[in-house]
N, C-alpha and C. Protein backbone atom coordinates (compact mmCIF):
# COMPACT_ATOMS: atom_id res chain seq x y z
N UNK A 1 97.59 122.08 67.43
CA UNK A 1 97.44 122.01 68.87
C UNK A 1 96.00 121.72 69.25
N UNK A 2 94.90 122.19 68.52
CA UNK A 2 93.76 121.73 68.42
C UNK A 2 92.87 120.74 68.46
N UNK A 3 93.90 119.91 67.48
CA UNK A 3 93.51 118.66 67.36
C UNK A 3 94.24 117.46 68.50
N UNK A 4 95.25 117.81 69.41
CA UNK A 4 95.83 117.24 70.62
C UNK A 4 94.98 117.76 71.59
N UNK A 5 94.41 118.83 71.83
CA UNK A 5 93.41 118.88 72.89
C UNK A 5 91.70 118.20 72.69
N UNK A 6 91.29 118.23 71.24
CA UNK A 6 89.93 117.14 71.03
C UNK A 6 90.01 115.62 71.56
N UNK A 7 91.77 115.28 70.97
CA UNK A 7 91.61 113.72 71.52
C UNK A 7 91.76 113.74 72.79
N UNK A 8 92.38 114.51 73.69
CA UNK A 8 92.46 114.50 74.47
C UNK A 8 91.00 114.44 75.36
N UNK A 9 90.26 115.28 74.88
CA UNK A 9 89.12 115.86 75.56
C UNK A 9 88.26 114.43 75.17
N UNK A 10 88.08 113.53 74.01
CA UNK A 10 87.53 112.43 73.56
C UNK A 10 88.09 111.19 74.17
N UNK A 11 89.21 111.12 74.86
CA UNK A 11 89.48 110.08 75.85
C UNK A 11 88.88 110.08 77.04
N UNK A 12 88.71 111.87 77.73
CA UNK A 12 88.29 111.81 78.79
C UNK A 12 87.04 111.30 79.22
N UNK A 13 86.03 111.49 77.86
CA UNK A 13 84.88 111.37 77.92
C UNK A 13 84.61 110.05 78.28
N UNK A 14 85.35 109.09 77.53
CA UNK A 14 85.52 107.71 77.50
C UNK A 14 85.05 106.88 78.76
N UNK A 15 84.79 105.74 78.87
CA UNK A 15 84.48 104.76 80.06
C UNK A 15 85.22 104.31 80.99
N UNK A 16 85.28 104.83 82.06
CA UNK A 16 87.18 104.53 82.89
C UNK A 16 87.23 103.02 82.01
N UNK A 17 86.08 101.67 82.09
CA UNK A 17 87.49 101.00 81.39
C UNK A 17 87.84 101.11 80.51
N UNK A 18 87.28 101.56 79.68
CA UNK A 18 87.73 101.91 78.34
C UNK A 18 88.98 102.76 77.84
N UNK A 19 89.40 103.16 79.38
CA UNK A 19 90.42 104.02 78.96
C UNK A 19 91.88 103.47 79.35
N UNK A 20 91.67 102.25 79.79
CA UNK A 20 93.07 101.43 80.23
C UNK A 20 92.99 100.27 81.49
N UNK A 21 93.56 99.82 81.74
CA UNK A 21 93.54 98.74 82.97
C UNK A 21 94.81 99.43 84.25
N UNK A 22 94.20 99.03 85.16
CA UNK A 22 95.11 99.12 86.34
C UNK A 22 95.90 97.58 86.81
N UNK A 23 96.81 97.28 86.98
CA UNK A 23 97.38 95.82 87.20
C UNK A 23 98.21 96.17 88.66
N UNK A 24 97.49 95.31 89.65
CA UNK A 24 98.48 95.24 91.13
C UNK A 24 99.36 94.22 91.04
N UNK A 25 100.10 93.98 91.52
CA UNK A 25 101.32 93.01 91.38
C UNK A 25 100.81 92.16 92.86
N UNK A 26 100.79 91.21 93.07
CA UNK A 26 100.80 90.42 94.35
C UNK A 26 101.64 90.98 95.46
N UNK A 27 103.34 91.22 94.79
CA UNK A 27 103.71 91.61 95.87
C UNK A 27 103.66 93.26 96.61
N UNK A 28 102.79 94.02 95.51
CA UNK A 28 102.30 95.19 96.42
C UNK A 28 102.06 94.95 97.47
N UNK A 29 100.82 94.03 97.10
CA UNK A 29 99.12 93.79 98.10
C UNK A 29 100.51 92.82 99.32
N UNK A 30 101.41 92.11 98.90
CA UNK A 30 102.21 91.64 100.47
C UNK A 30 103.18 93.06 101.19
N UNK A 31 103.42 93.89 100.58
CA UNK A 31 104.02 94.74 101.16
C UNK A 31 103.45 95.69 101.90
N UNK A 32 101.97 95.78 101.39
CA UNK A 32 100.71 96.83 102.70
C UNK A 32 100.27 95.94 103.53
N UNK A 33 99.98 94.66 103.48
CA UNK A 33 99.63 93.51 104.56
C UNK A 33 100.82 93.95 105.50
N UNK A 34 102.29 94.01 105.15
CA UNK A 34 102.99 93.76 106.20
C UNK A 34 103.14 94.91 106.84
N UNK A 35 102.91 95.95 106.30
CA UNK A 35 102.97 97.87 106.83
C UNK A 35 101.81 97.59 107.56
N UNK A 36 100.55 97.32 107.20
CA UNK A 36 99.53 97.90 108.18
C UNK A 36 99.75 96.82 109.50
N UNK A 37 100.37 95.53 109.40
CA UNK A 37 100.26 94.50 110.36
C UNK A 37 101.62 95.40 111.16
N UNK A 38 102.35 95.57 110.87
CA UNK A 38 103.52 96.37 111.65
C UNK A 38 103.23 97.32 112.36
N UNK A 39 102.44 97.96 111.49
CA UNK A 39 101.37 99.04 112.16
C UNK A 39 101.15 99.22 113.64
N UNK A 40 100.32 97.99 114.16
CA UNK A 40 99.88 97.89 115.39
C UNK A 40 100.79 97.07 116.22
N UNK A 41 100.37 98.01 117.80
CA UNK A 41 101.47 97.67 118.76
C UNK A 41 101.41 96.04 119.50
N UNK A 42 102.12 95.60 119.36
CA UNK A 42 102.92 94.26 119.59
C UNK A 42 103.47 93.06 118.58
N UNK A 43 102.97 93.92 117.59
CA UNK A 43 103.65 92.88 116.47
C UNK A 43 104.66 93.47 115.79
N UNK A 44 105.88 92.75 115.77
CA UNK A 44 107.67 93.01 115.67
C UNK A 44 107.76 92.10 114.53
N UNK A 45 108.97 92.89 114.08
CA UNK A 45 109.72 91.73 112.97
C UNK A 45 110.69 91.23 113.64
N UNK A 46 110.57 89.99 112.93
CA UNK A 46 111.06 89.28 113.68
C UNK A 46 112.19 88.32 112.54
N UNK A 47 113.31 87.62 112.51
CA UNK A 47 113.76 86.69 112.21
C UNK A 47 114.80 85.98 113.36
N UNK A 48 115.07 84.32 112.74
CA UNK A 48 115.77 83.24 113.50
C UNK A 48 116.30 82.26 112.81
N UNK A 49 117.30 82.30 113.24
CA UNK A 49 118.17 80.65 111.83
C UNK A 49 118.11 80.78 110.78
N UNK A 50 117.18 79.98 109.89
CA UNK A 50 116.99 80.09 108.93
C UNK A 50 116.84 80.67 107.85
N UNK A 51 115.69 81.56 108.85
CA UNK A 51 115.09 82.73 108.52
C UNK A 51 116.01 83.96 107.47
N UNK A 52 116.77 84.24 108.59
CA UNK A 52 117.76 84.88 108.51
C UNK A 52 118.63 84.63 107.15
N UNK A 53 119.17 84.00 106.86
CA UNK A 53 119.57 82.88 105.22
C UNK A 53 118.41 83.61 104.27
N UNK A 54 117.41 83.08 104.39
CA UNK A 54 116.46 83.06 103.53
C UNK A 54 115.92 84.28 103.10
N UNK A 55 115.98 85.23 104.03
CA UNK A 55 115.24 86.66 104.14
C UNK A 55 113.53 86.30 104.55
N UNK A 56 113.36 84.90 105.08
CA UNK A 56 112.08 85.22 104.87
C UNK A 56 111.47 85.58 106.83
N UNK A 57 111.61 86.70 107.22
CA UNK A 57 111.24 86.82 108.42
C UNK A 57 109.49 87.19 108.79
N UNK A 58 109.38 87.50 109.99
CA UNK A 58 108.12 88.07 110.37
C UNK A 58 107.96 88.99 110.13
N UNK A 59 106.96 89.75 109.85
CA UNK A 59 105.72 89.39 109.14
C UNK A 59 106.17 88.36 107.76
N UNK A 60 104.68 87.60 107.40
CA UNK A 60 105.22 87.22 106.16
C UNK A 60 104.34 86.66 105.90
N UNK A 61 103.73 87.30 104.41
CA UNK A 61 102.05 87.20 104.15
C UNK A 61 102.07 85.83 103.06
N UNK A 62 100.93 85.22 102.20
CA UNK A 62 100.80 84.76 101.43
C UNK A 62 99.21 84.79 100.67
N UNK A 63 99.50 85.89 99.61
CA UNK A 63 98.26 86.13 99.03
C UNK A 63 97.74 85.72 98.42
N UNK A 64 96.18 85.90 97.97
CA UNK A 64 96.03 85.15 96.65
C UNK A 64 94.82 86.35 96.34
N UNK A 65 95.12 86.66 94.68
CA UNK A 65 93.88 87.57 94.44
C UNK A 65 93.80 87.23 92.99
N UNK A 66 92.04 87.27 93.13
CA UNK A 66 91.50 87.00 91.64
C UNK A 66 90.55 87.66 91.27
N UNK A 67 89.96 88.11 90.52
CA UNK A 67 89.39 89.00 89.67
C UNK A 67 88.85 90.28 90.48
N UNK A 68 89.44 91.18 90.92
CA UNK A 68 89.50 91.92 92.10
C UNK A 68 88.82 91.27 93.82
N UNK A 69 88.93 90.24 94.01
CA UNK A 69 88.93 89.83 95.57
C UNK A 69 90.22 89.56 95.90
N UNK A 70 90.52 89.61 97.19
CA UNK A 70 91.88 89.07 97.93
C UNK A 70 91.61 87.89 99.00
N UNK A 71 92.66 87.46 99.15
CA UNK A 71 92.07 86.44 100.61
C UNK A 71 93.72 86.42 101.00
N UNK A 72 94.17 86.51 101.98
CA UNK A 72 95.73 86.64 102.43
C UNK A 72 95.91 86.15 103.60
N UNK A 73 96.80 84.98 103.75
CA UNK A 73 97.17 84.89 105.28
C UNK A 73 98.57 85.42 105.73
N UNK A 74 98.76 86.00 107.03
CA UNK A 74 99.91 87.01 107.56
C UNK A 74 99.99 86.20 108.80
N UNK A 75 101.66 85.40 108.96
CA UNK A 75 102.44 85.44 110.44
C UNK A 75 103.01 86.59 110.99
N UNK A 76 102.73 86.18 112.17
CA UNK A 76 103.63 87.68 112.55
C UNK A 76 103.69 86.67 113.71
N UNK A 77 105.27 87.96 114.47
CA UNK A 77 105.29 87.44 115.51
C UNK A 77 104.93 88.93 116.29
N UNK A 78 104.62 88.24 118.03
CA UNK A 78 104.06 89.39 118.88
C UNK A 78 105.06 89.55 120.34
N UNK A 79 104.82 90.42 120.82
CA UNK A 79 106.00 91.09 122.15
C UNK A 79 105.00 90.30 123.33
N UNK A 80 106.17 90.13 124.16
CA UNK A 80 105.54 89.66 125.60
C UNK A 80 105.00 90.57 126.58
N UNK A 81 104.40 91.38 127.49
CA UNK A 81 102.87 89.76 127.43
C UNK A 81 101.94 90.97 126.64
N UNK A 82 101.37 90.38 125.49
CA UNK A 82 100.01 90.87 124.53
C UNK A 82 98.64 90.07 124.65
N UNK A 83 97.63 90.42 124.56
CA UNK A 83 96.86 89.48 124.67
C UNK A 83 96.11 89.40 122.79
N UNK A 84 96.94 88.49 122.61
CA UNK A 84 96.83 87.42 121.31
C UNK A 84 95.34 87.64 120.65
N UNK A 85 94.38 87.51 121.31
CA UNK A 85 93.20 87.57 120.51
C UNK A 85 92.92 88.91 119.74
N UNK A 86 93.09 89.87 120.90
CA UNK A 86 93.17 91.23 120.30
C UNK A 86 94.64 92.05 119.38
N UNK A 87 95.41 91.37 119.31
CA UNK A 87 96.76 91.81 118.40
C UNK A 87 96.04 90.99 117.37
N UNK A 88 95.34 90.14 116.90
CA UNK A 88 95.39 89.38 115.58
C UNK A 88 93.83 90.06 115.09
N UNK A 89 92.62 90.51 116.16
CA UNK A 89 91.92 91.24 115.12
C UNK A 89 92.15 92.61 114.94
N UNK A 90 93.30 93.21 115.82
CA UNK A 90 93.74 94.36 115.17
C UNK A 90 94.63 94.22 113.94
N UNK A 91 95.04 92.96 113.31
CA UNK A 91 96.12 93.28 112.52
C UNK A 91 95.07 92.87 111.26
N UNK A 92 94.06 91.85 111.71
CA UNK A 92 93.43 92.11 110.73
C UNK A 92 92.58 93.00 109.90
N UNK A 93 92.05 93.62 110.74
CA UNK A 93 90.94 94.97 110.77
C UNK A 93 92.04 96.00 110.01
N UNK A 94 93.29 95.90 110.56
CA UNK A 94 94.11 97.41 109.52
C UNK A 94 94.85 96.76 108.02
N UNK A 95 94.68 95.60 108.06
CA UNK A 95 94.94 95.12 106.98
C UNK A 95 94.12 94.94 106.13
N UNK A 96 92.77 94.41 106.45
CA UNK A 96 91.80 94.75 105.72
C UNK A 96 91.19 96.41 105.22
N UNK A 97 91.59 96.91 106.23
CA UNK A 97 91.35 98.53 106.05
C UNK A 97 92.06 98.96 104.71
N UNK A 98 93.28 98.96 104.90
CA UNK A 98 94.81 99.08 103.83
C UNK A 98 94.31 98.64 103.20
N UNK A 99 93.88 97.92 102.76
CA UNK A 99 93.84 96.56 101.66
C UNK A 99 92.69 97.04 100.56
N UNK A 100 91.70 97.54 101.32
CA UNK A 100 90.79 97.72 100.51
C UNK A 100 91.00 99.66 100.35
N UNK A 101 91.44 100.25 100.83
CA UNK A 101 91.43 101.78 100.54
C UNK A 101 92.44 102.29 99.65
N UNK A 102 93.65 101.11 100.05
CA UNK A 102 94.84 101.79 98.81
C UNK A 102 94.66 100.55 97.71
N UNK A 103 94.05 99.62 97.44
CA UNK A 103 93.97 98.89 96.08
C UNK A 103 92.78 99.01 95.44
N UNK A 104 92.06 98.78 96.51
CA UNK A 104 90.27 99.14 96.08
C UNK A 104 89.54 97.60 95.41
N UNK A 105 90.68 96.35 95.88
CA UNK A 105 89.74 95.11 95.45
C UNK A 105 89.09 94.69 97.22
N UNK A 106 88.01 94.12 96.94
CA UNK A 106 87.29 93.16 97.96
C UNK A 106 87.98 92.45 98.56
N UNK A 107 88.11 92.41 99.92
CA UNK A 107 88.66 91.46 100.92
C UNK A 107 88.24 90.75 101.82
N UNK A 108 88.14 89.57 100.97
CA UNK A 108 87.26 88.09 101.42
C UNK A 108 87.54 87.56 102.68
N UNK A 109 88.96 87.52 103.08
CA UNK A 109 89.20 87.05 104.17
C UNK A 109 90.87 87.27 104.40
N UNK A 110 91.47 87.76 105.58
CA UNK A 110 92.53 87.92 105.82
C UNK A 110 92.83 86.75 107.44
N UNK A 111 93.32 85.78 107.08
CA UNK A 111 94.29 84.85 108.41
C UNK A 111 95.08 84.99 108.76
N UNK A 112 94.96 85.43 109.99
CA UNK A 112 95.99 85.74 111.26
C UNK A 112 97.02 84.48 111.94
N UNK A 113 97.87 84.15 111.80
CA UNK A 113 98.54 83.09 112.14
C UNK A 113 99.46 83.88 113.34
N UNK A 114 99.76 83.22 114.59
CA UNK A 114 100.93 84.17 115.99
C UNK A 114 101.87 82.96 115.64
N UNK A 115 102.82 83.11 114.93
CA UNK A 115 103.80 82.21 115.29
C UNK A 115 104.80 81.90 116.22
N UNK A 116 105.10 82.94 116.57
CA UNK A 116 105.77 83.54 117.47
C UNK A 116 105.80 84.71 118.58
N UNK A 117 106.20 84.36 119.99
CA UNK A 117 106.18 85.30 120.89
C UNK A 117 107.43 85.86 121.03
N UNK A 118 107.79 86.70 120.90
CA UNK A 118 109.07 87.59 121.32
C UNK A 118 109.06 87.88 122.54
N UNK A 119 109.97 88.27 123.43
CA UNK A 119 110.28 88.82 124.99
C UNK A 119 110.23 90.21 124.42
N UNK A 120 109.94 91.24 125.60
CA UNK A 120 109.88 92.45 125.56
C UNK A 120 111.07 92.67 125.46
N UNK A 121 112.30 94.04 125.03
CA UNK A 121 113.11 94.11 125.27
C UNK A 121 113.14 94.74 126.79
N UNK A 122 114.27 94.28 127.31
CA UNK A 122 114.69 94.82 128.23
C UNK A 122 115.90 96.08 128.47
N UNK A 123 115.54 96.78 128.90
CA UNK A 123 116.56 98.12 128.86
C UNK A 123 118.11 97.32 129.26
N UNK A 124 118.84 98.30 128.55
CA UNK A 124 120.39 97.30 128.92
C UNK A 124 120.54 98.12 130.54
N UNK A 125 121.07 97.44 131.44
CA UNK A 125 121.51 97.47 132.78
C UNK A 125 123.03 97.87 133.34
N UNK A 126 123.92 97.74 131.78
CA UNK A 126 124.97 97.56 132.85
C UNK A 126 125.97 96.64 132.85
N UNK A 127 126.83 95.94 133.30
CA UNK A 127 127.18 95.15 133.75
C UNK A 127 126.72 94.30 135.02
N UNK A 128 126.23 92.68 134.74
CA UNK A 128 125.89 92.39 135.93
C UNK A 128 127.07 92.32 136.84
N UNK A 129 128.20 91.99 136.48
CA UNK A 129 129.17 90.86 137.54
C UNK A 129 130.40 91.92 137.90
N UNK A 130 130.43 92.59 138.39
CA UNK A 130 131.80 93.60 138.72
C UNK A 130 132.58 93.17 139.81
């Protein structure tokens, strides 16, 4: 039992890299882009037509990361009426936030694309026509 607690104690000592690699998968780093972009208020998921078929709705990032930097661009769509400039550096600012606190690589640049405006919902009413 002795000798399982020395190696043990002789790994710890060791050089974090030396003691193994960490590997993120791309589509982590797209699945916190789209949490923290969801995050903030006026940006909805969204799908339409195609979309819908495909699974590929709003949000919907496309990353690229290399030797710990990221650079990612995210559509989203936003609720009526938002004012656009400020929904896209909030989605960037918490995506970059996310991005770098739960992976811990450098984030070079994150692009905000509004593809889409959604209508607010409207509360259901009723029947109009009685």
């Amino acid at each position: 039992m002795a000798e399982l607690t020395d190696t043990a104690d002789a790994l710890a000592r060791r050089e974090p890299g030396q003691r193994g690699s960490l590997v993120v998968k791309d589509k982590v780093i797209d699945r916190i882009a789209v949490v923290a972009a969801t995050s903030i208020p006026g940006v909805q998921r969204h799908t339409s037509g195609l979309d819908r078929v495909t699974g590929r709705g709003l949000p919907r990032t496309d990353v690229t990361v290399a030797g710990g930097h990221i650079r990612a661009r995210i559509d989203i769509a936003v609720t009526w009426p938002q004012s656009l400039p400020t929904v896209a550096a909030a989605v960037r600012d918490a995506v970059t936030e996310r991005l770098t606190t739960l992976v811990g690589f450098t984030v070079d640049a994150i692009d905000v694309g509004i593809t889409t405006i959604v209508p607010a919902e409207q509360p259901h009413q009723g029947r109009r026509v009685q």
